[in-house]
PDB file of N, CA and C in Angstrom:
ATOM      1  N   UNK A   1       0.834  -1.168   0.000  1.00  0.00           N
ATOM      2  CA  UNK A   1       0.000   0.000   0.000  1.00  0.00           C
ATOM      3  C   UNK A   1       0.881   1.235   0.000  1.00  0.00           C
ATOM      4  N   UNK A   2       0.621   1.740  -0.985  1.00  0.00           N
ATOM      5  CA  UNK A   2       2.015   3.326  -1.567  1.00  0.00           C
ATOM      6  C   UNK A   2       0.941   4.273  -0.883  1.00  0.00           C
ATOM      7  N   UNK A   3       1.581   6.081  -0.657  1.00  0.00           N
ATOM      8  CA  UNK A   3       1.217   6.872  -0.516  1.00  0.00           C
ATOM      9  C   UNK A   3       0.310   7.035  -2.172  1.00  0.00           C
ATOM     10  N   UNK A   4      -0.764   8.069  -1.486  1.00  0.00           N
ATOM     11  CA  UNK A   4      -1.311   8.519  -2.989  1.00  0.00           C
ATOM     12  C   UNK A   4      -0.654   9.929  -3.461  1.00  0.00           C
ATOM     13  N   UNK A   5      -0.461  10.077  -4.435  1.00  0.00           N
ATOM     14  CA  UNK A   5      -0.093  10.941  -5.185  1.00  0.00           C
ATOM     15  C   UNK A   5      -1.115  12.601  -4.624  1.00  0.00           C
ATOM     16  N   UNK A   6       0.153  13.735  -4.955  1.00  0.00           N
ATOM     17  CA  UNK A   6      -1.177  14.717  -4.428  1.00  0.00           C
ATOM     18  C   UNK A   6      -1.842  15.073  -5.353  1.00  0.00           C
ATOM     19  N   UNK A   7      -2.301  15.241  -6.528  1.00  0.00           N
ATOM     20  CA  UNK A   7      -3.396  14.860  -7.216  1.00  0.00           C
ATOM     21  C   UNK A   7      -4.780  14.154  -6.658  1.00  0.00           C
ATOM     22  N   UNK A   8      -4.459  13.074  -6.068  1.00  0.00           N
ATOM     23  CA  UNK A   8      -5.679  12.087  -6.024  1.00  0.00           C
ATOM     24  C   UNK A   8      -6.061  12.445  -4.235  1.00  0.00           C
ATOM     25  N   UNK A   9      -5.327  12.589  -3.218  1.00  0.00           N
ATOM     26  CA  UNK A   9      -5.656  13.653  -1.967  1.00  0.00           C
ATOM     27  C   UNK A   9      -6.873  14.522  -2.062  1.00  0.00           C
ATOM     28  N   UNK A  10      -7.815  14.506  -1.105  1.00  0.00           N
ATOM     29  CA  UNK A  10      -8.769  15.676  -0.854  1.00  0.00           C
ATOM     30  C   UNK A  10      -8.235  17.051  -0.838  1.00  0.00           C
ATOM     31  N   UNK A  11      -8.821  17.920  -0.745  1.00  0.00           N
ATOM     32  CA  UNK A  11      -8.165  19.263  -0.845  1.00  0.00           C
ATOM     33  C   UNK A  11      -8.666  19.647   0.935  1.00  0.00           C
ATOM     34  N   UNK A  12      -9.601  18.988   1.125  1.00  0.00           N
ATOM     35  CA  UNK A  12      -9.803  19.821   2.814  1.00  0.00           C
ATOM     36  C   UNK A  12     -10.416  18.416   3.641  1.00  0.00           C
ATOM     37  N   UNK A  13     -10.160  18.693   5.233  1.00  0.00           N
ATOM     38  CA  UNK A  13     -10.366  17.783   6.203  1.00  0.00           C
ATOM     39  C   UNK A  13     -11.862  17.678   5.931  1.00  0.00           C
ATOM     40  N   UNK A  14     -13.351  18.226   5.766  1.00  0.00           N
ATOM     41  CA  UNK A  14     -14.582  17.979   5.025  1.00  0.00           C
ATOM     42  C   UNK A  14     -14.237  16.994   4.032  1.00  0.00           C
ATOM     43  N   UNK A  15     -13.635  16.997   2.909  1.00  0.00           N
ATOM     44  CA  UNK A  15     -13.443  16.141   1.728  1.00  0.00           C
ATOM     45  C   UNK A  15     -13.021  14.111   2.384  1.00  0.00           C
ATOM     46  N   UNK A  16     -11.695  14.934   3.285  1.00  0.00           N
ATOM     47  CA  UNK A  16     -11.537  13.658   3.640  1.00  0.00           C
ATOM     48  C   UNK A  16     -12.418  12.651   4.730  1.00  0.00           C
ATOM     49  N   UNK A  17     -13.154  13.558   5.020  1.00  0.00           N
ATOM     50  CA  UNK A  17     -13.938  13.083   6.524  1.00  0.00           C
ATOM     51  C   UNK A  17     -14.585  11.998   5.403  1.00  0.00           C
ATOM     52  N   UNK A  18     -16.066  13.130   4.377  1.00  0.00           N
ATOM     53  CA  UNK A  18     -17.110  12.275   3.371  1.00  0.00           C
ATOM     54  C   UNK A  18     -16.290  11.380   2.722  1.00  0.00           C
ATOM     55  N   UNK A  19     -14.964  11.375   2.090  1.00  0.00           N
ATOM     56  CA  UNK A  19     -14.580  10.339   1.586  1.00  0.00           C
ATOM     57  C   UNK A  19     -13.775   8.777   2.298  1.00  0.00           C
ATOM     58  N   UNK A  20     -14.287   9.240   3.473  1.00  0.00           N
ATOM     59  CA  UNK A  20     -14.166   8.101   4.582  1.00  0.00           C
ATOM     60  C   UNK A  20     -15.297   7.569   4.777  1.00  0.00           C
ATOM     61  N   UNK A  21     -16.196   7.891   4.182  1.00  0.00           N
ATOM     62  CA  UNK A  21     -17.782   7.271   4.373  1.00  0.00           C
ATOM     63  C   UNK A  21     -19.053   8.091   5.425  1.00  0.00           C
ATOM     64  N   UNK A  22     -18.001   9.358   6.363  1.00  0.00           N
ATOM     65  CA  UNK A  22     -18.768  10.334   7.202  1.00  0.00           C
ATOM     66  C   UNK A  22     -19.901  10.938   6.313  1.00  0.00           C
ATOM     67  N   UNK A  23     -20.863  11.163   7.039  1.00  0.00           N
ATOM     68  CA  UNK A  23     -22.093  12.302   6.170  1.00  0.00           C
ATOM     69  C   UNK A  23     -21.316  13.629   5.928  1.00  0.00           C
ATOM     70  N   UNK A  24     -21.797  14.023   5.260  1.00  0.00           N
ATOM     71  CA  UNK A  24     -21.346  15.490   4.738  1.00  0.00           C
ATOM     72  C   UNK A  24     -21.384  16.802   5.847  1.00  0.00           C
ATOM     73  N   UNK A  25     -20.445  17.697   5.655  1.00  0.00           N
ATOM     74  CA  UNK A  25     -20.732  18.522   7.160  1.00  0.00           C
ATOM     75  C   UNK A  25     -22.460  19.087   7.053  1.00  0.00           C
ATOM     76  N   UNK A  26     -22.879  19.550   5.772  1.00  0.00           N
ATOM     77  CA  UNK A  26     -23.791  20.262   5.526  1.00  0.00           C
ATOM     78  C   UNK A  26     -25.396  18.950   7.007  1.00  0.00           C
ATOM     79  N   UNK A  27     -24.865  18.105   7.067  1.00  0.00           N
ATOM     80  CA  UNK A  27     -25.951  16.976   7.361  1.00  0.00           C
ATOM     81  C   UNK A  27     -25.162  17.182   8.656  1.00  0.00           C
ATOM     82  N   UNK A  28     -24.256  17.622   9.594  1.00  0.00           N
ATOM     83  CA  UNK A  28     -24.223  17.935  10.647  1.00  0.00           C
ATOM     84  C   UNK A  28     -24.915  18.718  12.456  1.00  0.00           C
ATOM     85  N   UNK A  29     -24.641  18.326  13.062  1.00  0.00           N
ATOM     86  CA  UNK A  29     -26.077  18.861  13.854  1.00  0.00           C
ATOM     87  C   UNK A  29     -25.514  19.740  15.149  1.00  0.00           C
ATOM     88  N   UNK A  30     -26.004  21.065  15.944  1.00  0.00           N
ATOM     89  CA  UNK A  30     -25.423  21.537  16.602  1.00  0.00           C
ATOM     90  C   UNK A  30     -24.361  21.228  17.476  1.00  0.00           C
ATOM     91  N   UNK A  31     -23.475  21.807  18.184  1.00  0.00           N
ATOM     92  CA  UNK A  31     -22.033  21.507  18.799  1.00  0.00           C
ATOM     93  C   UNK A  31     -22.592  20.933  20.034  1.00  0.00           C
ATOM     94  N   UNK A  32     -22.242  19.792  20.865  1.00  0.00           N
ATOM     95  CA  UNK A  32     -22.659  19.403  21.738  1.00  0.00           C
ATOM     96  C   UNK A  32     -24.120  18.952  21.947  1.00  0.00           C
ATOM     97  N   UNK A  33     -24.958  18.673  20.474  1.00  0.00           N
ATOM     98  CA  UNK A  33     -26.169  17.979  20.868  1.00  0.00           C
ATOM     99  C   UNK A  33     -25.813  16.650  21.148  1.00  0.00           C
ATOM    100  N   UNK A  34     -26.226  16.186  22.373  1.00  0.00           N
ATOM    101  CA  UNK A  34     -26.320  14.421  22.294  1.00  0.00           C
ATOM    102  C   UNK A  34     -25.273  13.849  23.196  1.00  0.00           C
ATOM    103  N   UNK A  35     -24.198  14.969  23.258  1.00  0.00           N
ATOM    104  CA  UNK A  35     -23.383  14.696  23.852  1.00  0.00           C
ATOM    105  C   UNK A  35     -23.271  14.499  25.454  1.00  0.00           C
ATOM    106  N   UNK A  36     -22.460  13.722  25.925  1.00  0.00           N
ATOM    107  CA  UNK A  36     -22.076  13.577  27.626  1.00  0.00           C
ATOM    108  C   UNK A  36     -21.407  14.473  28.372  1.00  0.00           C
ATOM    109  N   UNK A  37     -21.489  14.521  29.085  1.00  0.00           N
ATOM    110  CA  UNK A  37     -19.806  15.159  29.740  1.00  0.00           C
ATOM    111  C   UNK A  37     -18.816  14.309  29.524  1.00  0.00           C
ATOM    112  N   UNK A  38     -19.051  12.497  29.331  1.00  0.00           N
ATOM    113  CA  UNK A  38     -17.651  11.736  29.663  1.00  0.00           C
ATOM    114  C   UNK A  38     -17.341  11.989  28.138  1.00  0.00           C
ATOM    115  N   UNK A  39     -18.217  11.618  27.070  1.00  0.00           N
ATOM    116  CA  UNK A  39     -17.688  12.252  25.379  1.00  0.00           C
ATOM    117  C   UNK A  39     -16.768  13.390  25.465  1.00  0.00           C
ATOM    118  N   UNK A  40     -17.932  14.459  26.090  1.00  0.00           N
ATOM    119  CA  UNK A  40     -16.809  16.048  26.088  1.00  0.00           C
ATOM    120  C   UNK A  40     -15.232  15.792  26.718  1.00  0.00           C
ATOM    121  N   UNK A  41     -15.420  15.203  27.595  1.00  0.00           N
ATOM    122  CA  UNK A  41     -13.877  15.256  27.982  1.00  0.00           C
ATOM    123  C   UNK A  41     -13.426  14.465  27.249  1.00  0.00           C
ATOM    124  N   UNK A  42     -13.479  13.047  27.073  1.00  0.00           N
ATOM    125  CA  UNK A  42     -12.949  11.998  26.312  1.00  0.00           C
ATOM    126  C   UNK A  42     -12.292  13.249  24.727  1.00  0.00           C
ATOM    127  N   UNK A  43     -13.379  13.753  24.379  1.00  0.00           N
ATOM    128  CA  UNK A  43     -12.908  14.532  23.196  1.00  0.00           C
ATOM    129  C   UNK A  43     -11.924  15.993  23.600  1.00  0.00           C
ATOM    130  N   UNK A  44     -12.127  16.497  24.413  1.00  0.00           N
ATOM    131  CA  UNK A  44     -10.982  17.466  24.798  1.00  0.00           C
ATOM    132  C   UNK A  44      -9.686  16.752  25.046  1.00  0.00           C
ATOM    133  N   UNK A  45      -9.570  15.550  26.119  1.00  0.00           N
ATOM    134  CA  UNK A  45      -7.976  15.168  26.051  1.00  0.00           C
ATOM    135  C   UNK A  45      -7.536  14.187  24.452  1.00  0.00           C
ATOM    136  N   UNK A  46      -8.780  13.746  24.111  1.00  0.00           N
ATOM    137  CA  UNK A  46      -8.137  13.547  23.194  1.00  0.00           C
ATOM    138  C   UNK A  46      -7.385  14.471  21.580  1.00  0.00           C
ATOM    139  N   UNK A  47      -8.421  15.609  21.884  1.00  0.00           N
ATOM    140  CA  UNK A  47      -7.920  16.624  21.185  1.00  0.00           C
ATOM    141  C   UNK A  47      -6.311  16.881  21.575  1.00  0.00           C
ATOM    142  N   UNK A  48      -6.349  17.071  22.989  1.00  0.00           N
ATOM    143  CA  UNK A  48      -4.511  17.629  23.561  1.00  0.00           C
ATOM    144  C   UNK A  48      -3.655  16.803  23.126  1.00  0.00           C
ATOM    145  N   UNK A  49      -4.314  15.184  22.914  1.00  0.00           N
ATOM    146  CA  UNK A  49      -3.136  14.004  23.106  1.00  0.00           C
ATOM    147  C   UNK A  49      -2.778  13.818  21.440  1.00  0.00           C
ATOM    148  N   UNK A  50      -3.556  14.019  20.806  1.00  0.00           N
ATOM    149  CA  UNK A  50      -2.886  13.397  19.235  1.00  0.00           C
ATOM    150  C   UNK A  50      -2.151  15.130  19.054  1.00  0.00           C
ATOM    151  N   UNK A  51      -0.881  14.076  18.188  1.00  0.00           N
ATOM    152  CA  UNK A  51      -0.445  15.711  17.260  1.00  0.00           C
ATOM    153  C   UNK A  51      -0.972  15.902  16.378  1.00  0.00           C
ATOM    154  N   UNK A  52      -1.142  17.618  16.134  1.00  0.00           N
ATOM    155  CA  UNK A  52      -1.705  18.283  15.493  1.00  0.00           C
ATOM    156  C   UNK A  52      -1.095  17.760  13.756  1.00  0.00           C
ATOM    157  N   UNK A  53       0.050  17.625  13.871  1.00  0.00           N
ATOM    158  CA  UNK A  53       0.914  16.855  12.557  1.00  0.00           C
ATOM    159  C   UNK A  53       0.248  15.715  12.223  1.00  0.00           C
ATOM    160  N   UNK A  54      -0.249  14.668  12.775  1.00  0.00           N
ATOM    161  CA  UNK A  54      -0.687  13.525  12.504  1.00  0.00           C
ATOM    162  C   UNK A  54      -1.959  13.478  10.932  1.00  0.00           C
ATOM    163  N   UNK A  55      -1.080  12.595  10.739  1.00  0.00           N
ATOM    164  CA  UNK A  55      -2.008  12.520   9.151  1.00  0.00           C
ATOM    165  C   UNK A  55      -3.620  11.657  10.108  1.00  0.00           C
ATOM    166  N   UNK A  56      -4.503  12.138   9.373  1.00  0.00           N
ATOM    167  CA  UNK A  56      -5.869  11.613   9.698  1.00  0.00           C
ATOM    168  C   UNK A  56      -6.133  11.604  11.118  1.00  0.00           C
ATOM    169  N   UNK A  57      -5.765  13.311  11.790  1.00  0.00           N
ATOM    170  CA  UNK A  57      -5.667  13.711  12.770  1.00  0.00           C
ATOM    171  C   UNK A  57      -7.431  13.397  13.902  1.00  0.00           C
ATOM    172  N   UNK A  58      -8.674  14.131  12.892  1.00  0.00           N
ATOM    173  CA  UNK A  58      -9.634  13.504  13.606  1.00  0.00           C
ATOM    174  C   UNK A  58      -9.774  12.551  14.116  1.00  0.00           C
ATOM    175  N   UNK A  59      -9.457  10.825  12.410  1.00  0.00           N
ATOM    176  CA  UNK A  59      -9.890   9.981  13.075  1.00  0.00           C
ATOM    177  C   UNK A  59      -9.023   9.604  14.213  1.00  0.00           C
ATOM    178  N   UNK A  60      -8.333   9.520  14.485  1.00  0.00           N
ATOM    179  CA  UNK A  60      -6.903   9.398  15.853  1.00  0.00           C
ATOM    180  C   UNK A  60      -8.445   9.414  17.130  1.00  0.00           C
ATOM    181  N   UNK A  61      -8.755  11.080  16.786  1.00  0.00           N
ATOM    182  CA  UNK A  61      -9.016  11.318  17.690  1.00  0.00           C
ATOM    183  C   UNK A  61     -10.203  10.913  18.195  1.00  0.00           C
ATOM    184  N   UNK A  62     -11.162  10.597  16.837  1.00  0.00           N
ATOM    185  CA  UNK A  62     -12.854   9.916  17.174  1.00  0.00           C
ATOM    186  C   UNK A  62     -12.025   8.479  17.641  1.00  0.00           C
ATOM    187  N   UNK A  63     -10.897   7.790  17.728  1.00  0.00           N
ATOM    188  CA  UNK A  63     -10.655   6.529  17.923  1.00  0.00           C
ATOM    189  C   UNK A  63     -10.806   6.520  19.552  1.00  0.00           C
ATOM    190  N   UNK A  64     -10.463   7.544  20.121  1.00  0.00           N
ATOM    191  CA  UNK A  64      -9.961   7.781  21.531  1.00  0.00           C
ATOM    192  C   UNK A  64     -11.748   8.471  22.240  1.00  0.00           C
ATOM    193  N   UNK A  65     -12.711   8.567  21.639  1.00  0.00           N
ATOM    194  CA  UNK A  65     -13.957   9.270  22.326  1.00  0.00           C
ATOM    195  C   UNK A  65     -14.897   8.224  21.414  1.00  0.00           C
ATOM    196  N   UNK A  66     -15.379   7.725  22.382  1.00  0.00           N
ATOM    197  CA  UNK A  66     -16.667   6.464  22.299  1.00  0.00           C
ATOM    198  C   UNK A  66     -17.732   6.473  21.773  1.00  0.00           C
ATOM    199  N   UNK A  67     -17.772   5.915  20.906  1.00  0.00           N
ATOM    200  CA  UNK A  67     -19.576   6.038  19.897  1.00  0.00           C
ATOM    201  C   UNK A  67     -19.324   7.448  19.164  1.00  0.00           C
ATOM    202  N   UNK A  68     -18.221   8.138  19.014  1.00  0.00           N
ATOM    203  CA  UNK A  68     -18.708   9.666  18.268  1.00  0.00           C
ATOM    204  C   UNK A  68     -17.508   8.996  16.868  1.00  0.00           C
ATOM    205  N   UNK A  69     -17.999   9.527  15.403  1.00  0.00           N
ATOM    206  CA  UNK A  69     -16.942   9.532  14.531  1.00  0.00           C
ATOM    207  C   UNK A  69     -15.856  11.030  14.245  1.00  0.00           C
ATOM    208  N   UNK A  70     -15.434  11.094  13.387  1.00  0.00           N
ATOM    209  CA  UNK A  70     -14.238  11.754  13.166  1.00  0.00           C
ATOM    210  C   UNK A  70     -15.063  12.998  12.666  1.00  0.00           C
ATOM    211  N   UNK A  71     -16.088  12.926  12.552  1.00  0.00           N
ATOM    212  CA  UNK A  71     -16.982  14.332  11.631  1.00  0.00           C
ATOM    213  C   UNK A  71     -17.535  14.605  12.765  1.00  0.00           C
ATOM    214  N   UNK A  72     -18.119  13.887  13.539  1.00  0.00           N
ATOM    215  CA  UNK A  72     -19.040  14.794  15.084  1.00  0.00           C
ATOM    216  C   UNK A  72     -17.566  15.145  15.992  1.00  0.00           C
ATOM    217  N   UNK A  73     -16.728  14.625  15.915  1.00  0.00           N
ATOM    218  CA  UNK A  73     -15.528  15.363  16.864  1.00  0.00           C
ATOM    219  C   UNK A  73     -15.214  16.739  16.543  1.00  0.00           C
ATOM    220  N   UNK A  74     -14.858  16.442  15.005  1.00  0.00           N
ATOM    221  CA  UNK A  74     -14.674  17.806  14.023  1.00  0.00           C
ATOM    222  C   UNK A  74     -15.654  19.229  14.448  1.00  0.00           C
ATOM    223  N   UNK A  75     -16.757  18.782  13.931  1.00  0.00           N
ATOM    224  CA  UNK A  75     -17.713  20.143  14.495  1.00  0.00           C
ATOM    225  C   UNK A  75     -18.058  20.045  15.775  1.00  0.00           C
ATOM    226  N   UNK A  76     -18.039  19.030  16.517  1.00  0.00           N
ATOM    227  CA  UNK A  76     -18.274  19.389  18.196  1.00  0.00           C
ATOM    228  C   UNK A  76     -17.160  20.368  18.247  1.00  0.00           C
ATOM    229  N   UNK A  77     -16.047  19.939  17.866  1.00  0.00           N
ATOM    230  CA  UNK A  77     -14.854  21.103  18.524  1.00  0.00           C
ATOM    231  C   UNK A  77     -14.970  22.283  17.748  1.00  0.00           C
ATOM    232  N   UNK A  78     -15.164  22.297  16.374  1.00  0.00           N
ATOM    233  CA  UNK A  78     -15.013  23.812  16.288  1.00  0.00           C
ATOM    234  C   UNK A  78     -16.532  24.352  16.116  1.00  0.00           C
ATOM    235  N   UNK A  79     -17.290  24.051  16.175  1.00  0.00           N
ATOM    236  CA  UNK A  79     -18.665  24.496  16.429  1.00  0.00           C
ATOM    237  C   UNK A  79     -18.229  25.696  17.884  1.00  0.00           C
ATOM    238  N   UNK A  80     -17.819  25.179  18.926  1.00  0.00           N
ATOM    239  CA  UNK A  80     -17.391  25.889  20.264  1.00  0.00           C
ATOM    240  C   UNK A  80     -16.961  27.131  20.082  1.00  0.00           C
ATOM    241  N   UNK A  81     -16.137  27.213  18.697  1.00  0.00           N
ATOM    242  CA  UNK A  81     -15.568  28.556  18.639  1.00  0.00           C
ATOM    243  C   UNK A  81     -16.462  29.874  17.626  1.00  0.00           C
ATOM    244  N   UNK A  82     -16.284  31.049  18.018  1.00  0.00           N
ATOM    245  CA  UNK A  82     -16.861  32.002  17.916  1.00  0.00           C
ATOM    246  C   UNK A  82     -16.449  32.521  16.395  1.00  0.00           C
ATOM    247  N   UNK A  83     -17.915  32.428  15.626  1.00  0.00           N
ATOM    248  CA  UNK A  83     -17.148  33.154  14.273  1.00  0.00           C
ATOM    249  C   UNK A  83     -16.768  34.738  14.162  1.00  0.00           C
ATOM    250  N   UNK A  84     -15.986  35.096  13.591  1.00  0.00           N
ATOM    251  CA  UNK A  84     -14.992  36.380  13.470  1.00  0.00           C
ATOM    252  C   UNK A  84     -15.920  37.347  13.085  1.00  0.00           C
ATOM    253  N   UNK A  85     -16.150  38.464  13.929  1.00  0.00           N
ATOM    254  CA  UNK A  85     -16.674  39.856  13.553  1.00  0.00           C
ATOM    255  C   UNK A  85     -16.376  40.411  12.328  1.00  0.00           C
ATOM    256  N   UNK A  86     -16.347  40.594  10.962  1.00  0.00           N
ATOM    257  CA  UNK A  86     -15.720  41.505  10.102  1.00  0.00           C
ATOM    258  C   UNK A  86     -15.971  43.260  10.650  1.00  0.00           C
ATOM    259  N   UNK A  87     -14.788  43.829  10.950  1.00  0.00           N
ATOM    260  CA  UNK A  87     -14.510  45.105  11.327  1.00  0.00           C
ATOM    261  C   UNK A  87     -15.588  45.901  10.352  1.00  0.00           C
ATOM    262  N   UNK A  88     -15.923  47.224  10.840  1.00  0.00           N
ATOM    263  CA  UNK A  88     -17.243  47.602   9.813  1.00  0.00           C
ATOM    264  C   UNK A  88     -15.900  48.886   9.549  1.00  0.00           C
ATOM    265  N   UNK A  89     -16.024  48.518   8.295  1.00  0.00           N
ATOM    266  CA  UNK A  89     -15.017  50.220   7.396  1.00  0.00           C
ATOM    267  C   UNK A  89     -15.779  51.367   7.757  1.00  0.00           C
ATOM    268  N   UNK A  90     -14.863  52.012   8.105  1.00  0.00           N
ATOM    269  CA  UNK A  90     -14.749  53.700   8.152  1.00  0.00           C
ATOM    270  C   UNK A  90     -14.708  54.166   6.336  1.00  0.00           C
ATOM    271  N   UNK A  91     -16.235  55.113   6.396  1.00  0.00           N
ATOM    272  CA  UNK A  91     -16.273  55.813   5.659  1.00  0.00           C
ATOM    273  C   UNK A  91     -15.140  57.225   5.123  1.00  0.00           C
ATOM    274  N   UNK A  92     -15.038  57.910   4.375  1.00  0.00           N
ATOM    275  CA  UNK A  92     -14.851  59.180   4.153  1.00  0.00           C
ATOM    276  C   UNK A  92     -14.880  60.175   4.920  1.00  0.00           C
ATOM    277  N   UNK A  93     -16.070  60.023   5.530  1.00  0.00           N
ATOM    278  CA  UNK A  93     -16.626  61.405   6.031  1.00  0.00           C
ATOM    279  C   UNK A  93     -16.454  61.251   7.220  1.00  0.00           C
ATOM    280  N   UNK A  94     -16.897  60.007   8.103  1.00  0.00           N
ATOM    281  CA  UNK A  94     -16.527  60.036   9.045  1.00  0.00           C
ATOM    282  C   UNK A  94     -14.992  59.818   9.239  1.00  0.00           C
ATOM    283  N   UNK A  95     -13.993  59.498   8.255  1.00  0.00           N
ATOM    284  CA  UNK A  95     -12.691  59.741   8.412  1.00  0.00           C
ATOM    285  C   UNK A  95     -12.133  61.552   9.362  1.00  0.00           C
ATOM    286  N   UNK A  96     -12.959  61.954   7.698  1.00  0.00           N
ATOM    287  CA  UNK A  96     -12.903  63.582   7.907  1.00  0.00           C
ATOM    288  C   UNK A  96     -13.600  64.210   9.121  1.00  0.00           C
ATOM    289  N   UNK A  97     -14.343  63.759   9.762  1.00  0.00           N
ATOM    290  CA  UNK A  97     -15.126  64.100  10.738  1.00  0.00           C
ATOM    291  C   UNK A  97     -14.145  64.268  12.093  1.00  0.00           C
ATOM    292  N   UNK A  98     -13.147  63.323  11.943  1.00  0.00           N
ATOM    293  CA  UNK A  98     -12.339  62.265  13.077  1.00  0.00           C
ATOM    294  C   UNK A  98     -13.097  61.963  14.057  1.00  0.00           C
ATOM    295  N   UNK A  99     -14.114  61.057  14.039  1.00  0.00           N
ATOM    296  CA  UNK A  99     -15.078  61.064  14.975  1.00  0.00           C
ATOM    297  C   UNK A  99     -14.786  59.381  15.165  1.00  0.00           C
ATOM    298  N   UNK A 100     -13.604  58.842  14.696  1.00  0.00           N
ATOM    299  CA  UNK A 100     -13.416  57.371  15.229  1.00  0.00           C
ATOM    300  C   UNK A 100     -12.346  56.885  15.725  1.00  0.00           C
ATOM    301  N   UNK A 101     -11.419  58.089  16.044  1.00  0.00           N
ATOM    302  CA  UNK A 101     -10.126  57.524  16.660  1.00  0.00           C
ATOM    303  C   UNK A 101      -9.493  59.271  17.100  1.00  0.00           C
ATOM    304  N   UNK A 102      -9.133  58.769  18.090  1.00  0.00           N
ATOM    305  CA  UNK A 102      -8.435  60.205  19.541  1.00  0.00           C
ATOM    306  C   UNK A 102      -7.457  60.661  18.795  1.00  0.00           C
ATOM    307  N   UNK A 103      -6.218  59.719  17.959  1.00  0.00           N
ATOM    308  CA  UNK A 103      -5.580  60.154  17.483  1.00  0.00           C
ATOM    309  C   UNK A 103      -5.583  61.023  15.905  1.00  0.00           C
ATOM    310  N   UNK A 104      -4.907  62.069  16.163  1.00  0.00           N
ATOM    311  CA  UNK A 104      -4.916  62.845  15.001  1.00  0.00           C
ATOM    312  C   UNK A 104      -3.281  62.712  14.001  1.00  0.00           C
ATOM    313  N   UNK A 105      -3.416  62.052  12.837  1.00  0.00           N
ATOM    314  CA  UNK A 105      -2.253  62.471  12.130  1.00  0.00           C
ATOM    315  C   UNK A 105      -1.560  64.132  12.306  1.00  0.00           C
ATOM    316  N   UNK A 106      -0.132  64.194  11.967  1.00  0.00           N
ATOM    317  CA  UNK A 106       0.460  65.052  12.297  1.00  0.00           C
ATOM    318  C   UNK A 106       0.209  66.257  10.908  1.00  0.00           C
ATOM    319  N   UNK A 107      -0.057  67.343  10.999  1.00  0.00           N
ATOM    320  CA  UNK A 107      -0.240  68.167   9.919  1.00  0.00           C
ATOM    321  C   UNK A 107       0.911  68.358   9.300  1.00  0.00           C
ATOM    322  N   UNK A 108       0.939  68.622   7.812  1.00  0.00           N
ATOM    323  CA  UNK A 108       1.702  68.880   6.983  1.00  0.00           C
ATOM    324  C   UNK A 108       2.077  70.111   7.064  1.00  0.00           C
ATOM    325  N   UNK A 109       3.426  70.401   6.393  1.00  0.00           N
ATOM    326  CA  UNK A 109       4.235  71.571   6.380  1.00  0.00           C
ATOM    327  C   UNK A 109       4.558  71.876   5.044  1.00  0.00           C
ATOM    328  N   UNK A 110       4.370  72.605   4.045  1.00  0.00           N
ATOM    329  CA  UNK A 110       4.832  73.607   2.721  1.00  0.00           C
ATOM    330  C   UNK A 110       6.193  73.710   2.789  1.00  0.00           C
ATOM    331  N   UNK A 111       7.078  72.858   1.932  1.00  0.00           N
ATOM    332  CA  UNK A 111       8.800  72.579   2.030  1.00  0.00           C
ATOM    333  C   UNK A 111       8.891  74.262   1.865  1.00  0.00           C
ATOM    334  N   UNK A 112       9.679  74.463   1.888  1.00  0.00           N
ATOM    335  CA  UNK A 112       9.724  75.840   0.826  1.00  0.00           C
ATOM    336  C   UNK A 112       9.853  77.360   1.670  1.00  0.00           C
ATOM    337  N   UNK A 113       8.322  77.374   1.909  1.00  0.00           N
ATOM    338  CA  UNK A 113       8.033  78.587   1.987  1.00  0.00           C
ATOM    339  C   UNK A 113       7.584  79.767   1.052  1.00  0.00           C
ATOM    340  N   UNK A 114       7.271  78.985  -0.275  1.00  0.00           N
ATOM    341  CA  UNK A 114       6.943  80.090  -1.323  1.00  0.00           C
ATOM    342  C   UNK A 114       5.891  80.602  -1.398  1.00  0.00           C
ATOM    343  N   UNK A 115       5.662  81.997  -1.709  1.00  0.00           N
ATOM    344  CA  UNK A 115       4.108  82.764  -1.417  1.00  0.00           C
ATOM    345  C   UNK A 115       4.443  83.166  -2.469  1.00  0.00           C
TER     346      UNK A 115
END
């Protein structure tokens, strides 16, 4: 049994989960429905204990937390985390206004002196 070529490799941990026979994330169900406390922990140390390097890092880790597969470990754990605010852009005007930051750039000076 050879490595596969990277060509024939999934492109993302989703790809490889479904092509392990997991349901698709889209068929996934909130973070911690169903779950135990002894799962939750079972799945936190086992999160700490495999390396992050390890090829087919989930399943390692669904191997080590009981009755759950490598796709409910996956989104139990990052389901937990908080998706990212996108910063809201500063307009123009309120640039010009300076009504969004204490600090003021330093004013410019005319090299010269010519009138």
């Amino acid at each position: 049994m050879g490595r596969q070529g990277k060509g024939s490799q999934p492109a993302d941990a989703a790809s490889t989960l479904e092509a392990s026979g997991q349901p698709s994330i889209s068929a996934r169900s909130p973070a911690g429905a169903g779950w135990t406390e002894d799962q939750k922990a079972a799945l936190q140390k086992a999160y700490l204990t495999v390396k992050p390097s390890q090829r087919n890092f989930w399943q390692h880790v669904a191997k080590l937390v009981p009755g759950r597969t490598a796709l409910e470990c996956c989104n139990c754990k990052f389901d937990e985390l908080p998706t990212p605010v996108e910063k809201v852009k500063q307009t123009a005007r309120s640039a010009a206004a300076g009504d969004s930051s204490p600090i003021r750039p330093p004013a410019l000076k005319v090299a010269g002196g010519n009138q």
